[in-house]
C-alpha atoms as a PDB file:
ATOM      1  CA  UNK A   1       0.000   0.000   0.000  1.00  0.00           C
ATOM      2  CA  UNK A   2       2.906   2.611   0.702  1.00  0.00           C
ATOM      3  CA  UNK A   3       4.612   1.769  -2.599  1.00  0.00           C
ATOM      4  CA  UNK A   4       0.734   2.603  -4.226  1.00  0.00           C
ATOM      5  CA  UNK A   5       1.012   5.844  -2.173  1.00  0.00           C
ATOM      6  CA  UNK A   6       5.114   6.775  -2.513  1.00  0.00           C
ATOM      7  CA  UNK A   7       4.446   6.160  -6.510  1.00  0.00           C
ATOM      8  CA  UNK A   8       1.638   8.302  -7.139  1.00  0.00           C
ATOM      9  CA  UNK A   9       3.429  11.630  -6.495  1.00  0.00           C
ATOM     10  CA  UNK A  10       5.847  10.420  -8.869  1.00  0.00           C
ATOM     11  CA  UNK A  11       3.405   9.865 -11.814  1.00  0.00           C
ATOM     12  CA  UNK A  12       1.945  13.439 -10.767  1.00  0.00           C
ATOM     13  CA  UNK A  13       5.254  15.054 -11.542  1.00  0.00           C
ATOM     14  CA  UNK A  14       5.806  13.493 -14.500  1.00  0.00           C
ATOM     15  CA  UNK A  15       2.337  14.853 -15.987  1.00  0.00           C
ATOM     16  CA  UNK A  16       3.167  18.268 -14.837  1.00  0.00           C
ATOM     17  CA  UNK A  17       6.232  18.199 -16.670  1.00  0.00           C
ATOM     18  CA  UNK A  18       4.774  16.645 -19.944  1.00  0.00           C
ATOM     19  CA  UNK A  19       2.425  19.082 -19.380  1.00  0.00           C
ATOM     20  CA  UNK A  20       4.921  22.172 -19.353  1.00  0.00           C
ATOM     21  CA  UNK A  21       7.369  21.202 -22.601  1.00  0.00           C
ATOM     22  CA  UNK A  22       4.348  22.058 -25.143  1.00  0.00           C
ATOM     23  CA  UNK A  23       3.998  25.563 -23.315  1.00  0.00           C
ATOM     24  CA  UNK A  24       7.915  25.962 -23.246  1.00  0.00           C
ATOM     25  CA  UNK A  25       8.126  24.733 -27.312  1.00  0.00           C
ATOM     26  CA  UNK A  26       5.354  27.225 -27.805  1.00  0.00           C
ATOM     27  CA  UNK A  27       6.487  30.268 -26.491  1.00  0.00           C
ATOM     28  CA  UNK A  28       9.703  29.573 -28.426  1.00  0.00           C
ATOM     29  CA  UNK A  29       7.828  29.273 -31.509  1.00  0.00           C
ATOM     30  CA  UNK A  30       6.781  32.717 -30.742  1.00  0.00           C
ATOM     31  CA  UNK A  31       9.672  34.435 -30.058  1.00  0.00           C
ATOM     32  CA  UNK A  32      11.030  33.019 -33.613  1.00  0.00           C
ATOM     33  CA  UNK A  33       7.623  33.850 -35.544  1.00  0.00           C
ATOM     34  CA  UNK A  34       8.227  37.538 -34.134  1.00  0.00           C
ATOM     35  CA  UNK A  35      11.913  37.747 -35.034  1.00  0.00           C
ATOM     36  CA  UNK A  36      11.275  36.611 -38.850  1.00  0.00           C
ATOM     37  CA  UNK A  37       7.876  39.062 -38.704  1.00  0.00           C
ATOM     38  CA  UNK A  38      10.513  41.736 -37.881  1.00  0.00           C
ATOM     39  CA  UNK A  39      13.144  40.904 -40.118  1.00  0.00           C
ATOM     40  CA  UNK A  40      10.391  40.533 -42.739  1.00  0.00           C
ATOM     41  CA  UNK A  41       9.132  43.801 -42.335  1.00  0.00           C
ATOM     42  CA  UNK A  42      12.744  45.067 -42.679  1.00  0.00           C
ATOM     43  CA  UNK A  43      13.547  43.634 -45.654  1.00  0.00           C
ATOM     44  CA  UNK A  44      10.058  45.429 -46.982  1.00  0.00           C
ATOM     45  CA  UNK A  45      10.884  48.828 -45.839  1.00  0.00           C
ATOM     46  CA  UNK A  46      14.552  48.410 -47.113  1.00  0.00           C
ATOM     47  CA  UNK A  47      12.980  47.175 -50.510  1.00  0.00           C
ATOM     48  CA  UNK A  48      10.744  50.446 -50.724  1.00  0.00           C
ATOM     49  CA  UNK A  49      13.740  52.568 -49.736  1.00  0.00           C
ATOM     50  CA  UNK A  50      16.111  51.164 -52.467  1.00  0.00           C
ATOM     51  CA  UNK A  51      13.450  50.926 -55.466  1.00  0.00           C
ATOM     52  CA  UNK A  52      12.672  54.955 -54.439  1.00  0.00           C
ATOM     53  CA  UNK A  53      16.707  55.597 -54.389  1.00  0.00           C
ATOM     54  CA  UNK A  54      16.977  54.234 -57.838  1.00  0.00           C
ATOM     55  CA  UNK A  55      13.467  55.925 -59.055  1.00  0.00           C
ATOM     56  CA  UNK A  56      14.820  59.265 -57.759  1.00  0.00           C
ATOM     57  CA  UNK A  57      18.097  58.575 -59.302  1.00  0.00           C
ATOM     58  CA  UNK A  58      17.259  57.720 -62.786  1.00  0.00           C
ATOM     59  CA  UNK A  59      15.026  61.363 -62.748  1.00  0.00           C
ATOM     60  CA  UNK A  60      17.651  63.338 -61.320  1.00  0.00           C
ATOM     61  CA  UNK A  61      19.713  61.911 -63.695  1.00  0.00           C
ATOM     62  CA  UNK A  62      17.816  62.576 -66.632  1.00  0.00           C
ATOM     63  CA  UNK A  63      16.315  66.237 -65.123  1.00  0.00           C
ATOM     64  CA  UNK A  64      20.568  66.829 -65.017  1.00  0.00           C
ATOM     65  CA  UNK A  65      20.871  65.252 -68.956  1.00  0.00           C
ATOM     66  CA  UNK A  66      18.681  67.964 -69.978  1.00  0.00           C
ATOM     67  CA  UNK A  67      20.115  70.679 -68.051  1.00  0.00           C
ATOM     68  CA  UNK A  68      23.673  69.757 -69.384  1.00  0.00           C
ATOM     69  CA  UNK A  69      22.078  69.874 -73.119  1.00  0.00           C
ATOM     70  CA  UNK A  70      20.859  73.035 -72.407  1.00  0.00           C
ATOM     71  CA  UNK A  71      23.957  74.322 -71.362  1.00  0.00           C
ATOM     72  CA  UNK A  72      25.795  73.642 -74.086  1.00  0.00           C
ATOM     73  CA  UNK A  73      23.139  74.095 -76.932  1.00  0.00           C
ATOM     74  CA  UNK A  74      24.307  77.243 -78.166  1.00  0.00           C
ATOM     75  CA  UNK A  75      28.118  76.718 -78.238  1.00  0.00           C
ATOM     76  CA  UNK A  76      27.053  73.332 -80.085  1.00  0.00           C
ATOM     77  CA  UNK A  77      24.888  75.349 -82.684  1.00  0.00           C
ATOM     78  CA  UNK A  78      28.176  77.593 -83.320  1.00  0.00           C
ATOM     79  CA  UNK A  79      30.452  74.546 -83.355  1.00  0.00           C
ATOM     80  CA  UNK A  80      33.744  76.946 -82.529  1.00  0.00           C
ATOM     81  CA  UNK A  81      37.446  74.724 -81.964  1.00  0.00           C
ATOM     82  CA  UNK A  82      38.461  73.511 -78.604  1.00  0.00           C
ATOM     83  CA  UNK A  83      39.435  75.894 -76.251  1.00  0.00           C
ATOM     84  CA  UNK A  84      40.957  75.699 -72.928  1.00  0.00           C
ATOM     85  CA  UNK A  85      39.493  78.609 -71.167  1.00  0.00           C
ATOM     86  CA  UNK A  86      36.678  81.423 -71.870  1.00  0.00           C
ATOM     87  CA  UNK A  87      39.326  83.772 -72.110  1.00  0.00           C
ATOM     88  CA  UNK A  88      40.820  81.869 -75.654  1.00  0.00           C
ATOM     89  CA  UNK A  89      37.365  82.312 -76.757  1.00  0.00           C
ATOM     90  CA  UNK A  90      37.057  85.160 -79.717  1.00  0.00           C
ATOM     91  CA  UNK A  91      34.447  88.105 -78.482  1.00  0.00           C
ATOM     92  CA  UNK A  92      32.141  87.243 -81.760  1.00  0.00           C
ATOM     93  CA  UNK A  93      31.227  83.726 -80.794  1.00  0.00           C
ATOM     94  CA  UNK A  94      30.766  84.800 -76.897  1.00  0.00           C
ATOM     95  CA  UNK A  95      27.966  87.264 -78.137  1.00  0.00           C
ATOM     96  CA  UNK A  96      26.726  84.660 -80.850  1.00  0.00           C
ATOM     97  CA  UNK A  97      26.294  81.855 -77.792  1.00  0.00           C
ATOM     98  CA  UNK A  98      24.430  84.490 -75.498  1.00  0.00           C
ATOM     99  CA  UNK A  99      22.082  85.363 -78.949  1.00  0.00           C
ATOM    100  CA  UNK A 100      21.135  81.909 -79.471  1.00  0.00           C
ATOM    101  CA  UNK A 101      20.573  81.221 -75.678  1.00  0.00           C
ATOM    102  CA  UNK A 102      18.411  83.778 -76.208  1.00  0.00           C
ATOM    103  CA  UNK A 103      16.770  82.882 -79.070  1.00  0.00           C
ATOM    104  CA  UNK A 104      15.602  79.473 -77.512  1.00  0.00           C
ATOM    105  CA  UNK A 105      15.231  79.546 -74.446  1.00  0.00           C
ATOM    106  CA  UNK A 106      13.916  83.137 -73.464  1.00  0.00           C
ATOM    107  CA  UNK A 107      10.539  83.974 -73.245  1.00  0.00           C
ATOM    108  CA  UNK A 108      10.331  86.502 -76.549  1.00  0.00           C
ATOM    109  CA  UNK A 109       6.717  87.814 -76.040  1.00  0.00           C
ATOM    110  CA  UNK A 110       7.502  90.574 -73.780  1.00  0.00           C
ATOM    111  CA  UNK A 111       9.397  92.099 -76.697  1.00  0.00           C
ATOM    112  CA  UNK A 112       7.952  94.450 -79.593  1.00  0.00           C
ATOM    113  CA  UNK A 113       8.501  93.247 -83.093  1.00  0.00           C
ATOM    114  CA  UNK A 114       8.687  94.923 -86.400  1.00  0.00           C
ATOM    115  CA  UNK A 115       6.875  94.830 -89.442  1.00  0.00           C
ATOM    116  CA  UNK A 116       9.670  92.439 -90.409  1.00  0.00           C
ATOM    117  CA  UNK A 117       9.349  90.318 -87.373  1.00  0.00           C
ATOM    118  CA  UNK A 118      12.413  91.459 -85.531  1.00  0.00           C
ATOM    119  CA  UNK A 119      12.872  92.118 -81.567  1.00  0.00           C
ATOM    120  CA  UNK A 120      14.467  94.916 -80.248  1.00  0.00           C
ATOM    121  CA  UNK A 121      15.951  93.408 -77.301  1.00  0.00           C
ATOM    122  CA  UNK A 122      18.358  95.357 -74.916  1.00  0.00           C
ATOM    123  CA  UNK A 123      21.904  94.479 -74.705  1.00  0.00           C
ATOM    124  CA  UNK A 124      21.785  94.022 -71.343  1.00  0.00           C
ATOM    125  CA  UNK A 125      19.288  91.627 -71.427  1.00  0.00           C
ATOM    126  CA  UNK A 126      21.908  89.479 -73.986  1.00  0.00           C
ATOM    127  CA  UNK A 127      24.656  90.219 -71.657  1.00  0.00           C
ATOM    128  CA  UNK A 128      22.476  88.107 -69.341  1.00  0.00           C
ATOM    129  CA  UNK A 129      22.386  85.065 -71.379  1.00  0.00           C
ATOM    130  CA  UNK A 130      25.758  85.316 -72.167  1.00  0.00           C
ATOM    131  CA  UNK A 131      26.620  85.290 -68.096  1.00  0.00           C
ATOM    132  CA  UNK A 132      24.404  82.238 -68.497  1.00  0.00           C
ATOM    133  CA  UNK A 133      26.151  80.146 -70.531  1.00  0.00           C
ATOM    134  CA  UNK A 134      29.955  81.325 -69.802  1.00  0.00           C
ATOM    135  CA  UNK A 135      29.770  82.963 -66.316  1.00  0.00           C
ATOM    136  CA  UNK A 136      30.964  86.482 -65.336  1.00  0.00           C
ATOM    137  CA  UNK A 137      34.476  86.427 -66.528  1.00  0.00           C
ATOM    138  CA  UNK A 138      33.217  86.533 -70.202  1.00  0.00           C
ATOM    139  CA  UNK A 139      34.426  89.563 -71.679  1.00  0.00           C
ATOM    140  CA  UNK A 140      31.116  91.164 -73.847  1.00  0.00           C
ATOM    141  CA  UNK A 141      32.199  93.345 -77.248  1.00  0.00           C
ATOM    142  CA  UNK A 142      28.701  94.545 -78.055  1.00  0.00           C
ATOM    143  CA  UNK A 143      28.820  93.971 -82.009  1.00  0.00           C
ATOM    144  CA  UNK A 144      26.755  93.833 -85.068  1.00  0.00           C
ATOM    145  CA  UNK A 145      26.915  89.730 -86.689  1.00  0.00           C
ATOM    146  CA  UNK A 146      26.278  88.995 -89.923  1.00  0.00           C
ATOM    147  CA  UNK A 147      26.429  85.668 -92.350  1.00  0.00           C
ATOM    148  CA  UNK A 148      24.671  84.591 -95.088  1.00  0.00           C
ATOM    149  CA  UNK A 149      21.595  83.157 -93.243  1.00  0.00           C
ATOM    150  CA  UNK A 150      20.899  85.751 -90.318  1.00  0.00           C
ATOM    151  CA  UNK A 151      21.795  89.312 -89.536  1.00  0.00           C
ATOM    152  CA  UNK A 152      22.120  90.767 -86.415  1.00  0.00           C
ATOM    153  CA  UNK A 153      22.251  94.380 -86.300  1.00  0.00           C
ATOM    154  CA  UNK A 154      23.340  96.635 -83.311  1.00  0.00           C
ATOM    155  CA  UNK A 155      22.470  99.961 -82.432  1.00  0.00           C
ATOM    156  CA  UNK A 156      24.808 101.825 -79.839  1.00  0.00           C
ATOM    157  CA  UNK A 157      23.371 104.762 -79.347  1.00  0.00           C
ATOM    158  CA  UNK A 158      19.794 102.476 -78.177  1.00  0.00           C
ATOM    159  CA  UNK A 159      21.885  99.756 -76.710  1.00  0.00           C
ATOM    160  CA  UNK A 160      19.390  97.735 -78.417  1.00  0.00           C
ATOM    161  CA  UNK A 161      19.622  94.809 -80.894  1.00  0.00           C
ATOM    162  CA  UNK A 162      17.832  93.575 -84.068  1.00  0.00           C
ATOM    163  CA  UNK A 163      17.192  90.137 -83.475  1.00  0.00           C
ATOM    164  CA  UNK A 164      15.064  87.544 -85.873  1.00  0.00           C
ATOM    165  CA  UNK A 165      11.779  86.281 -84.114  1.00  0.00           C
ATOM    166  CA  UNK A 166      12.301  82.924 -86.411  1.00  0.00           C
ATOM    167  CA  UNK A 167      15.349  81.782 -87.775  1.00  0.00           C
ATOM    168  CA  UNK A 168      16.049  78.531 -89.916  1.00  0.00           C
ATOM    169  CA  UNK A 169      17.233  75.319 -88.924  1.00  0.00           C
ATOM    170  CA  UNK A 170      20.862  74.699 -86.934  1.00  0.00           C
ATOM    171  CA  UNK A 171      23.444  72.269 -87.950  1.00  0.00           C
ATOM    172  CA  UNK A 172      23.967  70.285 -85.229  1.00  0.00           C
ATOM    173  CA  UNK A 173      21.705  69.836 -81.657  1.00  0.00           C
ATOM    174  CA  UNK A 174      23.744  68.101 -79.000  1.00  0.00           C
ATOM    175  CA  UNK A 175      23.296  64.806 -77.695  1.00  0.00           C
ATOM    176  CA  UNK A 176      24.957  63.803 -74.271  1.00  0.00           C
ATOM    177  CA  UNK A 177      26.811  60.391 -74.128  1.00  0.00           C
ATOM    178  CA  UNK A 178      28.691  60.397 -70.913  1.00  0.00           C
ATOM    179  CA  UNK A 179      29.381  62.345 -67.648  1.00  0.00           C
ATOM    180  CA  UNK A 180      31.948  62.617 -65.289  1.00  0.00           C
ATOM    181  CA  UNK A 181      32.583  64.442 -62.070  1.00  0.00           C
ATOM    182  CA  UNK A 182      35.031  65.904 -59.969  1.00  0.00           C
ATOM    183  CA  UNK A 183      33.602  68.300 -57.493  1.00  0.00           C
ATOM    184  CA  UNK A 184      31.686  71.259 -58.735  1.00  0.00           C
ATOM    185  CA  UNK A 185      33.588  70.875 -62.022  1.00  0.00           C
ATOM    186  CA  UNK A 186      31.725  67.970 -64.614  1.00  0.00           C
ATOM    187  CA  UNK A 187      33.417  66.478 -67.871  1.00  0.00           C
ATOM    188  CA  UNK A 188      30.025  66.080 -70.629  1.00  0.00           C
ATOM    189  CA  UNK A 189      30.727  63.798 -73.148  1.00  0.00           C
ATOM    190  CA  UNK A 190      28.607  66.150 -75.973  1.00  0.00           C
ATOM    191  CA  UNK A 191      27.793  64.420 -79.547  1.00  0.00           C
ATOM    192  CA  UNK A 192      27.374  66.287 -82.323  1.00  0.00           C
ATOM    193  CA  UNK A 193      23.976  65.369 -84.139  1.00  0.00           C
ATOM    194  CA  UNK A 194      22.995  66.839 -87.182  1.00  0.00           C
ATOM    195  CA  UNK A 195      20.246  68.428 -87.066  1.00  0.00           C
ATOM    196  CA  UNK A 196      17.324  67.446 -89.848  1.00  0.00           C
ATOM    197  CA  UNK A 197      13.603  68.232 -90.091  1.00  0.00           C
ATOM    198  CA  UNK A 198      13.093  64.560 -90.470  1.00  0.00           C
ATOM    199  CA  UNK A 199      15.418  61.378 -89.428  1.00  0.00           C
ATOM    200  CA  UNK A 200      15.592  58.288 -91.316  1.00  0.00           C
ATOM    201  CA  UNK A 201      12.848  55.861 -90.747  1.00  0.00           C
ATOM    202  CA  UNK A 202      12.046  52.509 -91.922  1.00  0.00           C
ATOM    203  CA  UNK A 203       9.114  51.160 -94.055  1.00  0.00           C
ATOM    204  CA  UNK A 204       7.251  50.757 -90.941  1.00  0.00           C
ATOM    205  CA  UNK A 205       7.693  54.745 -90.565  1.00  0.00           C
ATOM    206  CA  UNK A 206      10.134  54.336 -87.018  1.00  0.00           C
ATOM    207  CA  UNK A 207      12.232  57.068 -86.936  1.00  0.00           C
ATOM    208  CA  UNK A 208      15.748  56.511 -86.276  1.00  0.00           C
ATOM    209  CA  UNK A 209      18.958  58.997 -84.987  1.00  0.00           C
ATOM    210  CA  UNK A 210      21.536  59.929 -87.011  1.00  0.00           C
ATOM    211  CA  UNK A 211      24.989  58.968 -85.220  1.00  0.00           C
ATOM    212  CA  UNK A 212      27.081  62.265 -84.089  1.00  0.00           C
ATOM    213  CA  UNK A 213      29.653  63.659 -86.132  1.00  0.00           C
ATOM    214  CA  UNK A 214      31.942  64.278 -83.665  1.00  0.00           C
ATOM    215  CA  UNK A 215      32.403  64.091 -80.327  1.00  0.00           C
ATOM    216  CA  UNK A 216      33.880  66.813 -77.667  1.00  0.00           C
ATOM    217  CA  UNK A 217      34.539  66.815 -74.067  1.00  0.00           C
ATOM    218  CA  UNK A 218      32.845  70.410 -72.889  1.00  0.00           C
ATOM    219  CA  UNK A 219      33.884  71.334 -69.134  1.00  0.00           C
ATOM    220  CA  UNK A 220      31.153  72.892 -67.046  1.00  0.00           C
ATOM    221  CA  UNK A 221      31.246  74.180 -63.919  1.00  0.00           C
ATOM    222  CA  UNK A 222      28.099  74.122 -61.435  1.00  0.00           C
ATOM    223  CA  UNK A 223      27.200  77.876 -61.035  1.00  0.00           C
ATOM    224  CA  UNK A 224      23.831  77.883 -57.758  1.00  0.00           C
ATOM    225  CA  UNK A 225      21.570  75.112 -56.921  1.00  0.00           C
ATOM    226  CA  UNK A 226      20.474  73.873 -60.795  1.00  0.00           C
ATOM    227  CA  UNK A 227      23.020  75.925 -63.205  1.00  0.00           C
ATOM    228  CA  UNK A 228      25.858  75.141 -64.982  1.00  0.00           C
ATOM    229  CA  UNK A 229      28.407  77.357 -66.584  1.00  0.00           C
ATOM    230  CA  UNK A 230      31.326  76.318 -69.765  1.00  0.00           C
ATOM    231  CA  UNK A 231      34.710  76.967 -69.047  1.00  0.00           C
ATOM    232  CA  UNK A 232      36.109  75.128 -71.660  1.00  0.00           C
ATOM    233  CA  UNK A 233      35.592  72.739 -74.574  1.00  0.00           C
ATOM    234  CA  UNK A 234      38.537  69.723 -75.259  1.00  0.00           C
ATOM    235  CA  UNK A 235      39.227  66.953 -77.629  1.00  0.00           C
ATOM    236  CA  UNK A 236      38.514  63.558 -76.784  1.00  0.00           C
ATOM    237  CA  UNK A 237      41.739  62.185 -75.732  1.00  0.00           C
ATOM    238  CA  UNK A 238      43.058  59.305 -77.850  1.00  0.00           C
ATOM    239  CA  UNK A 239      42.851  56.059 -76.029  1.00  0.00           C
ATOM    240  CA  UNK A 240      46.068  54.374 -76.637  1.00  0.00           C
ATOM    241  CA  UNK A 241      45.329  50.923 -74.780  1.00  0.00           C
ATOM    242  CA  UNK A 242      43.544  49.507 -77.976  1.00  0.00           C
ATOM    243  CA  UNK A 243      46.782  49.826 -80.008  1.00  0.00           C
ATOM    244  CA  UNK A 244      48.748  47.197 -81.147  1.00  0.00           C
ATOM    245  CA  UNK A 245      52.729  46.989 -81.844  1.00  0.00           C
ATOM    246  CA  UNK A 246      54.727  44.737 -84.303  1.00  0.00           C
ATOM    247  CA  UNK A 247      58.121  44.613 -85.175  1.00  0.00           C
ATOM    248  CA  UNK A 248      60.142  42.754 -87.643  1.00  0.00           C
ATOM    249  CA  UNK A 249      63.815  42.740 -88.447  1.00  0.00           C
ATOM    250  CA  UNK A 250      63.485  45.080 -91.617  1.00  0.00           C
ATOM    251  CA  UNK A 251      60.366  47.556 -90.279  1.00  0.00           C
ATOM    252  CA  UNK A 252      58.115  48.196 -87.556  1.00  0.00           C
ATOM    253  CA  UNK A 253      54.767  50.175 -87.506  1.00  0.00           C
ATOM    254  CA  UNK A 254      52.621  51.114 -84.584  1.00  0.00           C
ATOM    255  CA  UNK A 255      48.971  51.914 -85.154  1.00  0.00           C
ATOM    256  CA  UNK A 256      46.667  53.047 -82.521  1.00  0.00           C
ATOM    257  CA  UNK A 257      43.008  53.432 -82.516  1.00  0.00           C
ATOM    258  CA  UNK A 258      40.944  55.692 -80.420  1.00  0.00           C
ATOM    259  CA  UNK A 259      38.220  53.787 -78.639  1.00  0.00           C
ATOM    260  CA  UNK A 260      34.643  54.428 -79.791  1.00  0.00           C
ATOM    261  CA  UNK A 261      32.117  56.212 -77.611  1.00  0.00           C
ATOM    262  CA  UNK A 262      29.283  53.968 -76.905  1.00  0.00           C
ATOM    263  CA  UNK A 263      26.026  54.773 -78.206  1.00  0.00           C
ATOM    264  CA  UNK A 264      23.741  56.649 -76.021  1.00  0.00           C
ATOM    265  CA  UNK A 265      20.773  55.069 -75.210  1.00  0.00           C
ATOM    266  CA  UNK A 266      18.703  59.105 -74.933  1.00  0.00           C
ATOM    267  CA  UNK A 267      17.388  60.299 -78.074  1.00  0.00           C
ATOM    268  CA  UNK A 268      16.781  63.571 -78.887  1.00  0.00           C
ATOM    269  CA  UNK A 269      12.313  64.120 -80.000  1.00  0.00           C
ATOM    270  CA  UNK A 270      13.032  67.027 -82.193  1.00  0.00           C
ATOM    271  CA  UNK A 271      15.200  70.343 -83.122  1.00  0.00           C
ATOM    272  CA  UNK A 272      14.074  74.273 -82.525  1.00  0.00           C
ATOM    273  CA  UNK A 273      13.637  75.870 -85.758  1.00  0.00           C
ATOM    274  CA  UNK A 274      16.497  78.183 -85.384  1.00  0.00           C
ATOM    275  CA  UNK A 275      19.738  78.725 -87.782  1.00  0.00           C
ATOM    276  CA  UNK A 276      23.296  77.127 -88.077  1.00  0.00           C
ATOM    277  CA  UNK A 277      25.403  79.719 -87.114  1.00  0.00           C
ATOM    278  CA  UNK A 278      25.662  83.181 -86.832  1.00  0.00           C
ATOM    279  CA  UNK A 279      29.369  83.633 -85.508  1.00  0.00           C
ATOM    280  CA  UNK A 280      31.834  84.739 -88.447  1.00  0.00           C
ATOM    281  CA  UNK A 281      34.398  81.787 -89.254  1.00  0.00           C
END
C-alpha cells in the first residue's frame, strides 16, 4: 500500500512536466515567428527605400541630362574649336552663344517686333544670357553679326539689338553620351547630331537617330543650386590601350586606334527651328 502511495506523487510530476514542454516549445515558436515578422518587415521597408533611391536617381539623372544639353546648346549650334578657357574664346562667338541662348530659351513675347518680325531686345538683357552660358568672366564686345543666313544688327546709341523672331534650322543639336565628375567641375561627353527636319525611318515609318559627327569633351562648372556654366571645350583624348605593336627585323609600324564612344541610349524628339550659325568663321 505505501509503494501505491510513494508512486503516485511520482506519476503526478511526470504529468506536470509533460504538461509544461508544449507551453515551453510554444512560447519559443513565438519568439522566432516575431523575429522573422521583424526581419520581414525590414527587408520590406529596405525594398521600398532602395526601389525609391533608384526611381529618384534615374530622374535626377535625366532632369541633369537635360540641363547639361541646355547648357551647351548654343556653343554646339556655333560649333567653334576647342578651347581651354573662356578667355581663348574670340568676343564674336561669346555674343553669338548668349544670342542663341536667347533665341531658344527666353521667353520673346515681352518684346515688340517689327513689321519684319524682328525684336528689339536690350543688350543688357543678352549680356544676361551670355553670363548664363559662360559665367561672369566673359568679356562682352557689343557687335553687329552677320552671315549669309541671319543678320544681327546693333544699335549703340539704343543699346538695343535687331534680333530675328524665327530663324532657320541649326546644324547640329547636341546629344549627351557620358558624364563625369570631380567636385563642382563635370566632364560632358557632348555628340554632335545633325540636325534634320526629319530622321531616317524605316518602311514601318520608325524614326531613327543619325549617329554624331563628332564628339567633344565640354567642361562645365556648377554655377547655384540647378546651373551650370562652360569653361572650356577639349578633344577627346586618344585612347592608346587599344593599339597594337609589331616589329620585324626590316620595319616596324605602330597603329593606334581611339576607342569608340558607346552609343547613347537618350534620343533627342526634335530640333528648334532656329539657324546654323551666326558667328563669323
Amino acid at each position: 500500500m505505501e509503494e501505491t502511495l510513494n508512486t503516485a506523487p511520482e506519476a503526478s510530476n511526470s504529468q506536470s512536466k509533460r504538461k509544461k514542454k508544449p507551453a515551453r516549445v510554444s512560447r519559443r515558436v513565438a519568439v522566432f515567428g516575431t523575429v522573422v515578422l521583424v526581419f520581414a518587415i525590414i527587408g520590406v521597408v529596405a525594398t521600398a527605400i532602395g526601389i525609391t533611391k533608384v526611381t529618384t536617381d534615374i530622374i535626377e539623372n535625366k532632369s541633369q541630362k537635360e540641363m547639361f544639353k541646355r547648357t551647351v546648346f548654343p556653343l554646339v549650334i556655333l560649333d567653334p574649336p576647342a578651347f581651354d578657357s573662356i578667355d581663348k574664346l574670340d568676343s564674336r562667338t561669346i555674343l553669338s552663344a548668349g544670342i542663341w541662348d536667347f533665341i531658344m530659351f527666353e521667353d520673346k513675347s515681352k518684346y515688340v517686333k517689327d513689321d519684319l518680325g524682328n525684336m528689339t531686345v536690350p543688350d543688357v538683357d543678352i549680356e544676361a544670357h551670355i553670363t548664363k552660358v559662360f559665367g561672369k568672366s566673359a568679356v562682352i564686345e557689343h557687335q553687329e553679326l552677320t552671315d549669309s543666313e541671319m543678320q544681327i544688327l546693333y544699335d549703340p546709341e539704343g543699346k538695343v539689338y535687331m534680333i530675328p523672331s524665327a530663324a532657320s534650322m541649326m546644324s547640329y543639336v547636341p546629344r549627351i553620351e557620358k558624364v563625369s565628375r570631380k567636385g563642382d567641375e563635370y566632364t560632358v561627353t557632348v555628340g554632335y547630331v545633325p540636325s534634320g527636319p526629319v530622321w531616317e525611318g524605316d518602311i514601318n515609318g520608325q524614326k531613327y537617330e543619325p549617329d554624331a559627327d563628332k564628339f567633344l569633351n565640354y567642361i562645365l562648372k556648377k554655377n547655384g543650386k540647378d546651373s551650370y556654366i562652360i569653361t572650356a571645350v577639349k578633344d577627346l583624348p586618344v585612347d592608346n590601350s587599344s593599339s597594337n605593336k609589331t616589329e620585324s627585323e626590316d620595319t616596324s609600324s605602330a597603329v593606334s586606334d581611339a576607342s569608340a564612344l558607346p552609343e547613347s541610349s537618350e534620343a533627342i524628339s526634335s530640333a528648334p527651328a532656329v539657324s546654323s550659325d551666326i558667328s563669323s568663321k
